[in-house]
C-alpha atoms as a PDB file:
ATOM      1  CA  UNK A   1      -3.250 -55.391 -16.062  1.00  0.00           C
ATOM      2  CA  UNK A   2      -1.714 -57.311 -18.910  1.00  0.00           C
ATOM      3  CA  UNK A   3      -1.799 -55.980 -22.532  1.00  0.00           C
ATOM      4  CA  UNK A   4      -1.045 -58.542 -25.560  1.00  0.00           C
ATOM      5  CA  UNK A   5      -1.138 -58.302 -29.008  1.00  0.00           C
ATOM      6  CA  UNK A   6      -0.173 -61.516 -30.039  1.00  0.00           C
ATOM      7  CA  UNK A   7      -2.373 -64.803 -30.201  1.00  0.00           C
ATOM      8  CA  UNK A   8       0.114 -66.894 -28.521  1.00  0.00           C
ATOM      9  CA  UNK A   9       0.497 -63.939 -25.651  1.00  0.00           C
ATOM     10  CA  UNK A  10      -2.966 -64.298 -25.277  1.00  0.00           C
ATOM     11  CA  UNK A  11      -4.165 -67.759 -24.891  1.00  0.00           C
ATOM     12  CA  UNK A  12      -1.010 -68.265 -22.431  1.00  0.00           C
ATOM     13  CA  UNK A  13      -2.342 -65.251 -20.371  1.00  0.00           C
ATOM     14  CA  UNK A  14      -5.734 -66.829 -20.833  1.00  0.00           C
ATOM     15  CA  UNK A  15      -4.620 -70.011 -19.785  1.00  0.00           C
ATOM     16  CA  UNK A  16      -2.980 -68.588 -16.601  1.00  0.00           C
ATOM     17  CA  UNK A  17      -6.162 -66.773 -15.331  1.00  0.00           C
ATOM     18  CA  UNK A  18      -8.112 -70.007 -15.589  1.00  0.00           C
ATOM     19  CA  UNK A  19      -6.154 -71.531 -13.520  1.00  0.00           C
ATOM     20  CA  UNK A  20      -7.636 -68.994 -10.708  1.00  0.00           C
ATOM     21  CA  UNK A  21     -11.309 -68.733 -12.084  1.00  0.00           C
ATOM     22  CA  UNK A  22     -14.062 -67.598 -14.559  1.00  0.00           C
ATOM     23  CA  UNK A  23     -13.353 -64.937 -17.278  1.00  0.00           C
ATOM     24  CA  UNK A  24     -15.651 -62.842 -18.276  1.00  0.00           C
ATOM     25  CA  UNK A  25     -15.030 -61.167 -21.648  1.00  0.00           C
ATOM     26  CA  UNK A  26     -15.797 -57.578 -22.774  1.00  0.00           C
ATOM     27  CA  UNK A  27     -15.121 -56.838 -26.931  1.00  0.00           C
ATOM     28  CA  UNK A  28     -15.022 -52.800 -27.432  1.00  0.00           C
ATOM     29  CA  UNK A  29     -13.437 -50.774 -30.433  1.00  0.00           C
ATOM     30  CA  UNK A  30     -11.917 -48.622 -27.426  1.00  0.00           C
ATOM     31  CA  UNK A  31     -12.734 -45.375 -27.372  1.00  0.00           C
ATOM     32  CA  UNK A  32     -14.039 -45.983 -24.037  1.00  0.00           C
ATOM     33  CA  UNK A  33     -16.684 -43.846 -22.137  1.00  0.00           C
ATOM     34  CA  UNK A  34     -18.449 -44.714 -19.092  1.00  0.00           C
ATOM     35  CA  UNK A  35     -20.681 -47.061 -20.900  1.00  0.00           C
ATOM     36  CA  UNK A  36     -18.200 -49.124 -21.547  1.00  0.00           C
ATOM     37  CA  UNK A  37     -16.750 -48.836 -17.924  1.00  0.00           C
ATOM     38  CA  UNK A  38     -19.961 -49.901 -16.843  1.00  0.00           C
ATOM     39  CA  UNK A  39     -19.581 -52.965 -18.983  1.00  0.00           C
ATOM     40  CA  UNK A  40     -16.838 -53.989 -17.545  1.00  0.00           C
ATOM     41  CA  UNK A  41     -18.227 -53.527 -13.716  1.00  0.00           C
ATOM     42  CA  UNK A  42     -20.800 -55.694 -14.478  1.00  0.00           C
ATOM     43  CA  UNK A  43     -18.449 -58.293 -15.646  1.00  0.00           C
ATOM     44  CA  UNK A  44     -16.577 -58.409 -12.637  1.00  0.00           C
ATOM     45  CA  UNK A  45     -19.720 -58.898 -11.048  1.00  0.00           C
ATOM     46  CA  UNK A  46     -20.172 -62.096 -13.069  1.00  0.00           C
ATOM     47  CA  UNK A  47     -16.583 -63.680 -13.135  1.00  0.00           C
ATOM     48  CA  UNK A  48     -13.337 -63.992 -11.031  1.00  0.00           C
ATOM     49  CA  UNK A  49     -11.356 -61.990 -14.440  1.00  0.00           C
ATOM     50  CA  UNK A  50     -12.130 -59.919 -16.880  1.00  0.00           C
ATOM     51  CA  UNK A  51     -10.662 -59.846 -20.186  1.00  0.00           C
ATOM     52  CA  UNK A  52     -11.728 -56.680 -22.709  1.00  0.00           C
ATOM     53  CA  UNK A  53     -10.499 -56.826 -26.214  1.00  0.00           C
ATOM     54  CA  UNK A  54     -10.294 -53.448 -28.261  1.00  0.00           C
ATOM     55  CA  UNK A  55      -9.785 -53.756 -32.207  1.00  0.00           C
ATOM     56  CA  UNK A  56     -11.727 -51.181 -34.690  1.00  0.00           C
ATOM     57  CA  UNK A  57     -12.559 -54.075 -36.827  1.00  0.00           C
ATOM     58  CA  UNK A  58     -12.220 -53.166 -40.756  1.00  0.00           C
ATOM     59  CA  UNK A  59     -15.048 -55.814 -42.097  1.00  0.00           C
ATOM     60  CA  UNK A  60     -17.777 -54.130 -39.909  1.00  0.00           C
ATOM     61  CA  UNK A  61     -17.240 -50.715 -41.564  1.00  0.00           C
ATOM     62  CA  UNK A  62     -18.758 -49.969 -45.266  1.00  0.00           C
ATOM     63  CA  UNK A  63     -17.053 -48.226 -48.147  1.00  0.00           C
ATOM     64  CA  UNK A  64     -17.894 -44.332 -47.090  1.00  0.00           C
ATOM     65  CA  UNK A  65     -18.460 -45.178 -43.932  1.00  0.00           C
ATOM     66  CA  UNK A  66     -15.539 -43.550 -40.743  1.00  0.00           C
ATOM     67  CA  UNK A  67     -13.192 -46.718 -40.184  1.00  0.00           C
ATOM     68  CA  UNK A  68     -10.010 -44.484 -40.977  1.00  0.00           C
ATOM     69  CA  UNK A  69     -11.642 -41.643 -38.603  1.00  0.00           C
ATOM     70  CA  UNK A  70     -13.071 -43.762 -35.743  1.00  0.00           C
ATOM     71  CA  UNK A  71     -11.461 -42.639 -32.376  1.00  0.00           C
ATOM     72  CA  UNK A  72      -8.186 -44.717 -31.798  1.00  0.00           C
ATOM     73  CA  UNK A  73      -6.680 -43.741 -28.242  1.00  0.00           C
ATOM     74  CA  UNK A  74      -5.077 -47.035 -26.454  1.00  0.00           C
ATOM     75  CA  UNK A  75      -2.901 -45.561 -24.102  1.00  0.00           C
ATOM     76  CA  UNK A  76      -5.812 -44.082 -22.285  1.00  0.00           C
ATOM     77  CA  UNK A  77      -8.079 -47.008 -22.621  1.00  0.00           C
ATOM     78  CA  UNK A  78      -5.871 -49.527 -20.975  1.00  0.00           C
ATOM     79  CA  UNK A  79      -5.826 -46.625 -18.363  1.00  0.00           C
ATOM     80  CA  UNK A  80      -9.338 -46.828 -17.628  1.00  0.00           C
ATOM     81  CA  UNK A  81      -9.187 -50.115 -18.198  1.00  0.00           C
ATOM     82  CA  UNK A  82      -6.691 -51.110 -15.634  1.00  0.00           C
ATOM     83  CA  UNK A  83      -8.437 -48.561 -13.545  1.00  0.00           C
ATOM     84  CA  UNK A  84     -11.646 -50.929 -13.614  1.00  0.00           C
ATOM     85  CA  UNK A  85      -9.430 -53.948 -12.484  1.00  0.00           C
ATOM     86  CA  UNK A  86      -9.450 -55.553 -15.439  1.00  0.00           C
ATOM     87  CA  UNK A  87      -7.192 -58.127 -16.011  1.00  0.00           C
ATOM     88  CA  UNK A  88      -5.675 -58.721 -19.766  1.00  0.00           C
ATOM     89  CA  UNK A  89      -5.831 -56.086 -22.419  1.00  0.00           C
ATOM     90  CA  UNK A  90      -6.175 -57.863 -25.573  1.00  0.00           C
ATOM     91  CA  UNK A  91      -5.049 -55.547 -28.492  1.00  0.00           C
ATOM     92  CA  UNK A  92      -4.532 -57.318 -31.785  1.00  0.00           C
ATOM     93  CA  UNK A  93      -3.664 -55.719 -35.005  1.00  0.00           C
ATOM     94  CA  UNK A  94      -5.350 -56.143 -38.261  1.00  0.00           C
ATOM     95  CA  UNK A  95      -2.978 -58.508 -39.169  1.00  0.00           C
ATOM     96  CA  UNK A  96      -3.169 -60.401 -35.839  1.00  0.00           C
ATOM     97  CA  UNK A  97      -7.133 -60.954 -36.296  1.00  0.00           C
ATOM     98  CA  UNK A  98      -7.347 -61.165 -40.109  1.00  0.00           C
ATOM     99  CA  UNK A  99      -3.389 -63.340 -41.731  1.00  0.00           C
ATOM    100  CA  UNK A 100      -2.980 -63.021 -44.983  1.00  0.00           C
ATOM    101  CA  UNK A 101      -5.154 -65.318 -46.552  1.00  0.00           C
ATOM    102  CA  UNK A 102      -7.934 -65.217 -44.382  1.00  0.00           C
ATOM    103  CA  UNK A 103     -10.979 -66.101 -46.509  1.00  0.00           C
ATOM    104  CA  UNK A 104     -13.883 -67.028 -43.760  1.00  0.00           C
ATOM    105  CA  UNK A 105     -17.253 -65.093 -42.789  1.00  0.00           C
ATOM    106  CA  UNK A 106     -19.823 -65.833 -40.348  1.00  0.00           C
ATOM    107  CA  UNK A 107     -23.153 -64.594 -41.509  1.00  0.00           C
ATOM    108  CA  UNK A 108     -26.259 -64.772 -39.552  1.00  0.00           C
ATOM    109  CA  UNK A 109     -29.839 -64.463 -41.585  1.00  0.00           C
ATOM    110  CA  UNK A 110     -32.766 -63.295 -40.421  1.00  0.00           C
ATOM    111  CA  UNK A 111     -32.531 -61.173 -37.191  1.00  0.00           C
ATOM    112  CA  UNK A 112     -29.366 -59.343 -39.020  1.00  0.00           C
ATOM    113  CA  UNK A 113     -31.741 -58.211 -42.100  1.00  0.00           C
ATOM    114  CA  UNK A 114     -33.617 -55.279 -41.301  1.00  0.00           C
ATOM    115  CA  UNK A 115     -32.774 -52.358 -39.388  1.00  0.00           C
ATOM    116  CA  UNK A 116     -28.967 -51.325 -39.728  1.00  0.00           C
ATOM    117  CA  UNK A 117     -28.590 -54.609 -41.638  1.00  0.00           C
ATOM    118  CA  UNK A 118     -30.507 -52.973 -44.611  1.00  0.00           C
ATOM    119  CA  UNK A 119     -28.523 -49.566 -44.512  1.00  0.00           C
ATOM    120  CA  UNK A 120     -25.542 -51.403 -43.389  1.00  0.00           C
ATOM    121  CA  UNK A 121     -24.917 -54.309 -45.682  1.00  0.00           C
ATOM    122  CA  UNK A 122     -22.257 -56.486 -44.266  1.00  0.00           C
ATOM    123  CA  UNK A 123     -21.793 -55.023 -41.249  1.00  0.00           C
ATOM    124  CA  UNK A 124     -23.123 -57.662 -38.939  1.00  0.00           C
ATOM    125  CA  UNK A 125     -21.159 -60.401 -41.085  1.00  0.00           C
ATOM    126  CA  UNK A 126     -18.705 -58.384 -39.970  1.00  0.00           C
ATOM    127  CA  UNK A 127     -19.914 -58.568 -36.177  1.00  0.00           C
ATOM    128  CA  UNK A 128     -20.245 -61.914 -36.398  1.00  0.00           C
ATOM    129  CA  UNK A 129     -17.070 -63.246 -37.961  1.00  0.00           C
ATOM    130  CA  UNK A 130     -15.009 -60.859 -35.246  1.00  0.00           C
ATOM    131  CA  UNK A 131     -16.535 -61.804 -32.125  1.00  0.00           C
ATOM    132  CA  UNK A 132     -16.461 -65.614 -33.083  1.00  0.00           C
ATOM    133  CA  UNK A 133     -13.020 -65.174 -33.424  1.00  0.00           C
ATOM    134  CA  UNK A 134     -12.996 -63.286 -30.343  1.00  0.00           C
ATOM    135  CA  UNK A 135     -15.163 -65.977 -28.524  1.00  0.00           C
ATOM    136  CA  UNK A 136     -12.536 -68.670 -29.791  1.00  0.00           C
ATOM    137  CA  UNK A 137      -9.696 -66.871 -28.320  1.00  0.00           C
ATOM    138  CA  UNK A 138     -10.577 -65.825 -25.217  1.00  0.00           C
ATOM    139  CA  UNK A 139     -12.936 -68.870 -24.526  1.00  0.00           C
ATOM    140  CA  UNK A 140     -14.957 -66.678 -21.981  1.00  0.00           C
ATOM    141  CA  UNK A 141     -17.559 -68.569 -19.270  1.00  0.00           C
ATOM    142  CA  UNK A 142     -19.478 -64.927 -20.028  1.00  0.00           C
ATOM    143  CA  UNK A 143     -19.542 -62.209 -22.398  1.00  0.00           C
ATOM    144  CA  UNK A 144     -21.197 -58.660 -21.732  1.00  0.00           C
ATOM    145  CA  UNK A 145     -22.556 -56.426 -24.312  1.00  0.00           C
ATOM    146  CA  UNK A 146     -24.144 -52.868 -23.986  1.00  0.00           C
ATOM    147  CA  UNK A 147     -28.122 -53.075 -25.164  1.00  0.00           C
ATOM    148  CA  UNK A 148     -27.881 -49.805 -26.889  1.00  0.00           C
ATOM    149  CA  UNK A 149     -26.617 -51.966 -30.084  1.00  0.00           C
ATOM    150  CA  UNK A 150     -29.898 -54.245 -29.597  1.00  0.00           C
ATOM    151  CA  UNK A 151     -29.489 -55.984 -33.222  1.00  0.00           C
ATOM    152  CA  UNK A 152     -25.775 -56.437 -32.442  1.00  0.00           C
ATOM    153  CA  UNK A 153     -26.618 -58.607 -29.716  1.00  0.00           C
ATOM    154  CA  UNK A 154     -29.771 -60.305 -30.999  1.00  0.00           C
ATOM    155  CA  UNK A 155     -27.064 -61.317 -34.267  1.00  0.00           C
ATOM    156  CA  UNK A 156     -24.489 -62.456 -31.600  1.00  0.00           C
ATOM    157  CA  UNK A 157     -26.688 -64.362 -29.619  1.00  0.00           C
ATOM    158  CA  UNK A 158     -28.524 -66.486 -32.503  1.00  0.00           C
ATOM    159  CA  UNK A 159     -24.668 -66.795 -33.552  1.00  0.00           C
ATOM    160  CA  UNK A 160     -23.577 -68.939 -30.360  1.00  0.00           C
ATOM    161  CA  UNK A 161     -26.787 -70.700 -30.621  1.00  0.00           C
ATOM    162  CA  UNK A 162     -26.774 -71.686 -33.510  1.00  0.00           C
ATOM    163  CA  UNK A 163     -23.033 -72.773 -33.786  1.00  0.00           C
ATOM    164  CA  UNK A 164     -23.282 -74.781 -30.514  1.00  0.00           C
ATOM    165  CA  UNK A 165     -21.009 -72.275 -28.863  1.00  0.00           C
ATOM    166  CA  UNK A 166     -19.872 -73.140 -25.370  1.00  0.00           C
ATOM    167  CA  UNK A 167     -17.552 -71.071 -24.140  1.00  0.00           C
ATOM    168  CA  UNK A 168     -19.803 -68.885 -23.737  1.00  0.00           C
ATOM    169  CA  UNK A 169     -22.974 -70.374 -24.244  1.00  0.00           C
ATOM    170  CA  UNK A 170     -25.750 -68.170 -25.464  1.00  0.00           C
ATOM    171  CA  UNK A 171     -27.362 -67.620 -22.428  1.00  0.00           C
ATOM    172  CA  UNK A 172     -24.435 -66.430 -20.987  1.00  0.00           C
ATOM    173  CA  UNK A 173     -24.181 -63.680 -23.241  1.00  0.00           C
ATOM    174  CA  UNK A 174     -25.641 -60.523 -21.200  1.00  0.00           C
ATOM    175  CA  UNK A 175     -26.690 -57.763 -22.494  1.00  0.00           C
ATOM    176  CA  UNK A 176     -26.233 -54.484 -19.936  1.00  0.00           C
ATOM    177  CA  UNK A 177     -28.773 -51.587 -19.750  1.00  0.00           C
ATOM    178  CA  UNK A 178     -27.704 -48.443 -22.080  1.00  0.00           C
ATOM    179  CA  UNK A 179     -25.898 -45.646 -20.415  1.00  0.00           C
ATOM    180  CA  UNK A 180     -27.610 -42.539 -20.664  1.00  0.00           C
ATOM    181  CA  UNK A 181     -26.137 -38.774 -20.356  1.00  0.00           C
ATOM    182  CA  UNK A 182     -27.637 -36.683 -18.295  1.00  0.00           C
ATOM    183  CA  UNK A 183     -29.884 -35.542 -20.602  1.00  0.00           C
ATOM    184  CA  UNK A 184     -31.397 -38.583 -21.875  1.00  0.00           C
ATOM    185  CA  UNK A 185     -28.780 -39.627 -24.873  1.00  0.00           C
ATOM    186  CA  UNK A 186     -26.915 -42.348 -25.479  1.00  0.00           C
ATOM    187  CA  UNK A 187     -23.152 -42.929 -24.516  1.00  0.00           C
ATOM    188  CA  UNK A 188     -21.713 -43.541 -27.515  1.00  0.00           C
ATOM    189  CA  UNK A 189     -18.002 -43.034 -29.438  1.00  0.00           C
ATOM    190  CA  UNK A 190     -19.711 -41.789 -32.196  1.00  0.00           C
ATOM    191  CA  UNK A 191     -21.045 -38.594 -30.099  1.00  0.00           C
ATOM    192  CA  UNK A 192     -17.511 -37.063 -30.112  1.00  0.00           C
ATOM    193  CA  UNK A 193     -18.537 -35.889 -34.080  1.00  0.00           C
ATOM    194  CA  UNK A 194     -20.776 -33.654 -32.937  1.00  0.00           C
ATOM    195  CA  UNK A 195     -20.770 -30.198 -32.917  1.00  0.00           C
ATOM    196  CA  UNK A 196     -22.271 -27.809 -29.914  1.00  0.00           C
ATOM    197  CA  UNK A 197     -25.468 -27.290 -32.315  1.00  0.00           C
ATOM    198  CA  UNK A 198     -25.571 -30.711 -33.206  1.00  0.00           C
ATOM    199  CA  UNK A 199     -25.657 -32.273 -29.609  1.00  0.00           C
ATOM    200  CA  UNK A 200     -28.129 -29.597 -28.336  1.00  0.00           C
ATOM    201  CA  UNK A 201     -30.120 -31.134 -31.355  1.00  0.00           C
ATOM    202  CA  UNK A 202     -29.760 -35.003 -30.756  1.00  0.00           C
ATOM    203  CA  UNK A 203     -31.172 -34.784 -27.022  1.00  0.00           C
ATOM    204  CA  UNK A 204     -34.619 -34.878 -29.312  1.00  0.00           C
ATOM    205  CA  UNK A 205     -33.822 -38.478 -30.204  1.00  0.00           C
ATOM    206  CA  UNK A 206     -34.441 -40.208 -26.865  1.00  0.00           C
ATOM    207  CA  UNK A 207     -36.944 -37.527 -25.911  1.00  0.00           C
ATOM    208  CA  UNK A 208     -39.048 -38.041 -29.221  1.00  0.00           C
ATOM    209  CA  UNK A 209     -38.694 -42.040 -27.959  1.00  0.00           C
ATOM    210  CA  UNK A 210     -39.853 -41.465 -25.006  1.00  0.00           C
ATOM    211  CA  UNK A 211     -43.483 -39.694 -26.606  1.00  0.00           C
ATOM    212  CA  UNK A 212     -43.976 -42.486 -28.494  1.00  0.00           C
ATOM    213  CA  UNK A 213     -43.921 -45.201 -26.421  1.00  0.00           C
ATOM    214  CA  UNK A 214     -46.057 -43.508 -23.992  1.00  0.00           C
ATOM    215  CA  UNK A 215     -47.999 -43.239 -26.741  1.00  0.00           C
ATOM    216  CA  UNK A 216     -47.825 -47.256 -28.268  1.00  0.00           C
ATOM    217  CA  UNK A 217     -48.122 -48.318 -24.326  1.00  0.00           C
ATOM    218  CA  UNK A 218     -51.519 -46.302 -24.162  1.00  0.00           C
ATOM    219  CA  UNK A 219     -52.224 -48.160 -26.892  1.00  0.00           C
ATOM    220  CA  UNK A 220     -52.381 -45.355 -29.614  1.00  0.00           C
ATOM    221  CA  UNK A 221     -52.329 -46.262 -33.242  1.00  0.00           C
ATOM    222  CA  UNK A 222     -48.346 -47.541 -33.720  1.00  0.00           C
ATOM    223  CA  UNK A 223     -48.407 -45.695 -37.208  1.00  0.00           C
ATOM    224  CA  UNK A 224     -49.393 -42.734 -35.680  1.00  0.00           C
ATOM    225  CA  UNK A 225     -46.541 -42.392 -33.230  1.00  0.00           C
ATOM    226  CA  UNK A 226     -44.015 -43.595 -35.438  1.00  0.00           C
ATOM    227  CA  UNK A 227     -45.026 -40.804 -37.850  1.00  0.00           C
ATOM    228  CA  UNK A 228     -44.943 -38.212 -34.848  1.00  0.00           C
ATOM    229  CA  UNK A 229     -41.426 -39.743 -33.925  1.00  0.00           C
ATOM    230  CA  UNK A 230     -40.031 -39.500 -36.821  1.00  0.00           C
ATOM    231  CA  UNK A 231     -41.507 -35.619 -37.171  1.00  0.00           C
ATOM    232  CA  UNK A 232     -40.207 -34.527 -34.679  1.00  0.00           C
ATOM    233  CA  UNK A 233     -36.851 -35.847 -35.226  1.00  0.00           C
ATOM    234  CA  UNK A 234     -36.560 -34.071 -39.025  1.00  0.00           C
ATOM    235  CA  UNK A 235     -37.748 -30.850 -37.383  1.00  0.00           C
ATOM    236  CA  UNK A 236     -34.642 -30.853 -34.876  1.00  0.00           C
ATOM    237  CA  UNK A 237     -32.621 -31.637 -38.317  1.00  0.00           C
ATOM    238  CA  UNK A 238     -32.302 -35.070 -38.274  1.00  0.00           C
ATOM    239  CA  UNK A 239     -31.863 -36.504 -41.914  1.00  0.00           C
ATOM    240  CA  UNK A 240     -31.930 -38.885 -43.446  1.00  0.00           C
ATOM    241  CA  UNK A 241     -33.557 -41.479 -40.950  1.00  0.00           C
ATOM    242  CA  UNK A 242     -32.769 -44.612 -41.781  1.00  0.00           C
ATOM    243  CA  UNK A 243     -35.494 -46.346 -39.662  1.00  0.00           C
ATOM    244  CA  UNK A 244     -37.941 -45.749 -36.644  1.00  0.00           C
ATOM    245  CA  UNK A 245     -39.269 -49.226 -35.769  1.00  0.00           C
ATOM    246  CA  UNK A 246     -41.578 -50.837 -33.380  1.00  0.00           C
ATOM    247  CA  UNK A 247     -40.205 -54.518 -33.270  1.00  0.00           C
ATOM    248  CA  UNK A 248     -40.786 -57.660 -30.904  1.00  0.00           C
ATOM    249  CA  UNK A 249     -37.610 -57.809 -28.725  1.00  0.00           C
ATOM    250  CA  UNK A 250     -36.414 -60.967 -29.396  1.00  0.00           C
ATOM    251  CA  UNK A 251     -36.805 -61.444 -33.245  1.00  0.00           C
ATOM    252  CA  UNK A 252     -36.667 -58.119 -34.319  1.00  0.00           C
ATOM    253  CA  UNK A 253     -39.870 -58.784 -36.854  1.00  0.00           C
ATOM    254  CA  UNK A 254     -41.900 -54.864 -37.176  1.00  0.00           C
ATOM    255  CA  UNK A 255     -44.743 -54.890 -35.463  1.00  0.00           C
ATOM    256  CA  UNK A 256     -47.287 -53.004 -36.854  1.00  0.00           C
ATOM    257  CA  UNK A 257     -50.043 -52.662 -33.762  1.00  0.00           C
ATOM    258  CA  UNK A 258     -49.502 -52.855 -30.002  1.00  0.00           C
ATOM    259  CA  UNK A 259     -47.361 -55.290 -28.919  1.00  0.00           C
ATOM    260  CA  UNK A 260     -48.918 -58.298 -26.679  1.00  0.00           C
ATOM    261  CA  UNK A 261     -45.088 -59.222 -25.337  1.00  0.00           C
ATOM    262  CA  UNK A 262     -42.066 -57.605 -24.982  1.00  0.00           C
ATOM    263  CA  UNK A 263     -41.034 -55.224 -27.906  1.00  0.00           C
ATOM    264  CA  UNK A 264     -38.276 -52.847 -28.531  1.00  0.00           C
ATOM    265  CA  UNK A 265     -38.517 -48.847 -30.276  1.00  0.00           C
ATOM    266  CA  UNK A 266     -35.589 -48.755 -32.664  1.00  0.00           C
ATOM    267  CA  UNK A 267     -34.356 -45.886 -34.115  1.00  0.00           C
ATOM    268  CA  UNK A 268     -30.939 -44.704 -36.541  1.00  0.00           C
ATOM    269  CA  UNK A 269     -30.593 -41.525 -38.087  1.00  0.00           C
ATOM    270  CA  UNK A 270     -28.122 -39.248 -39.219  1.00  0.00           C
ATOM    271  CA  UNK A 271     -27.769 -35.576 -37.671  1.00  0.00           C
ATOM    272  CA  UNK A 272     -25.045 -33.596 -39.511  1.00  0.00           C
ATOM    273  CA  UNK A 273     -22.611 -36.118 -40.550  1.00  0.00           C
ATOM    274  CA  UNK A 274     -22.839 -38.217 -37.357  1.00  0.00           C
ATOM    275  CA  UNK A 275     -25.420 -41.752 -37.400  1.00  0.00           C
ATOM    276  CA  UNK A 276     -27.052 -42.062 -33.882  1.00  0.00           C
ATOM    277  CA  UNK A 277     -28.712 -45.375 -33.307  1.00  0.00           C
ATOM    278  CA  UNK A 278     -31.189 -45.635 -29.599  1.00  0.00           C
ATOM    279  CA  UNK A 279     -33.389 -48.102 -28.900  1.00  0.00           C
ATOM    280  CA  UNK A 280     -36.207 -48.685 -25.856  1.00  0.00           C
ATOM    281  CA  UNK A 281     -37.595 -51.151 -24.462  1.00  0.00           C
ATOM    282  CA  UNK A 282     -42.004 -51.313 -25.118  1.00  0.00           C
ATOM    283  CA  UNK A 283     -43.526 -53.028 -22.719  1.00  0.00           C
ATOM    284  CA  UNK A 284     -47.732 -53.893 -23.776  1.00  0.00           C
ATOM    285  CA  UNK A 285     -50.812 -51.717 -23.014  1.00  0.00           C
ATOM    286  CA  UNK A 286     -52.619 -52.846 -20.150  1.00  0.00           C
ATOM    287  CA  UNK A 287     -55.273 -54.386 -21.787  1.00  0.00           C
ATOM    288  CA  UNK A 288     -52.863 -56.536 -24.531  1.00  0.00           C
ATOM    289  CA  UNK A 289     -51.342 -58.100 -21.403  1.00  0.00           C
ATOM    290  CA  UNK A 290     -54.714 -59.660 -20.289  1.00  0.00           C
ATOM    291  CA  UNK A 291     -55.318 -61.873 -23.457  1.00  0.00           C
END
């Protein structure tokens, strides 16, 4: 595996796999756990190279929020990276992605407004602006992108859309099933914060999830089960919870009774000083999918 950290190191190693095939491209922060792995096994499934970036992008992260504390570990990455068979590491610095006197930001309305858009503000510009540039540089035929960050990917899709991307085109962004432990919760980075107490605690998020969309796909009252999601998530010491949504899958718009098409369970809250976002997929009640 190739590592570069340079622009002009990369588009010549990007130029040299092309000449042998389709690149797929994978963007992490690093920090890598076997979701990520299986990211990148699904992208060789899809293309002749792969090509994952990792860069803990500053204009994603708010004021208070843990840019200075996220995990950095390279060394290891490109390990189980290489490992994986993939075939350029691209690791830019700050200054690499972001020259002095860069003074550009992609922002994408709607889908980007709700959810961790209102807690977050300017995170998803932040998305946005990095994996254009990311797009640009790798030019990738695909790009893969774990569902558990559902609005990430619903923002980065209406992005290439609506800019007329084509390498890759929309639909050839993929999103890839989340990557559960054992016990139902979500691979993430972010679960290294917690302490033994703490992570005994979180297995109620996906649980909790679980109830209520049993629940919605009964076709319960939505209110109801939110409210008995969301009780059952302060009770294990979750607080504060920044949302627990029912929302249509594609647009992200709340939905407020039982879906009649595909819809998604969102859910970010904070347990000790760690957020924990999940999200499921709702699928209608029986008798909604008959209209």
């Amino acid at each position: 595996m190739q590592t570069v950290s340079t622009l002009l190191d990369l588009r010549l190693a990007v130029d040299d796999l092309r000449k042998s095939g389709t690149i797929a491209l994978v963007p992490t922060m690093g920090a890598l756990h076997e979701g990520h792995l299986t990211l990148m096994r699904e992208a060789r499934q899809r293309a002749d190279h792969v090509v994952a970036s990792i860069f803990v992008n500053p204009t994603q992260f708010g004021p208070n929020e843990d840019l200075d504390a996220y995990p950095r570990r390279l060394a290891e990455d490109a390990a189980l990276l290489e490992a994986e068979g993939v075939a350029l590491l691209w690791a830019p610095t700050v200054e690499a992605m972001y020259p002095q006197g860069f003074a550009t930001r992609v922002s994408v309305t709607g889908v980007s407004e709700g959810l961790c858009g209102a807690s977050r503000p300017g995170h998803f510009d932040g998305v946005a602006t990095v994996v254009c540039k990311l797009f640009n540089q790798v030019r990738p035929d695909h790009a893969l992108f774990g569902e558990k960050d559902w609005q990430q990917l619903a923002v980065i899709r209406t992005m290439a859309r609506d800019l007329d991307l084509a390498m890759p085109e929309a639909r050839n962004i993929h999103g890839v099933p989340t990557v559960r432990e054992a016990d139902g919760l979500a691979m993430s980075s972010r679960n290294a914060y917690l302490s033994p107490a703490e992570r005994e605690a979180a297995v109620t998020l996906p649980r909790a999830m679980r109830a209520a969309i049993e629940d919605i796909e009964a076709g319960d009252n939505v209110a109801g089960a939110l409210m008995r999601l969301r009780a059952a998530l302060a009770e294990a010491g979750f607080g504060p919870i920044d949302y627990v949504t029912l929302a249509d899958a594609a647009s992200l718009v709340p939905l407020a009774e039982t879906p009649q098409g595909p819809a998604r369970l969102l859910v970010a809250a904070r347990i000790g000083g760690t957020r924990l976002i999940d999200n499921m997929p709702v699928e209608p009640a029986e008798g909604e999918r008959q209209r």
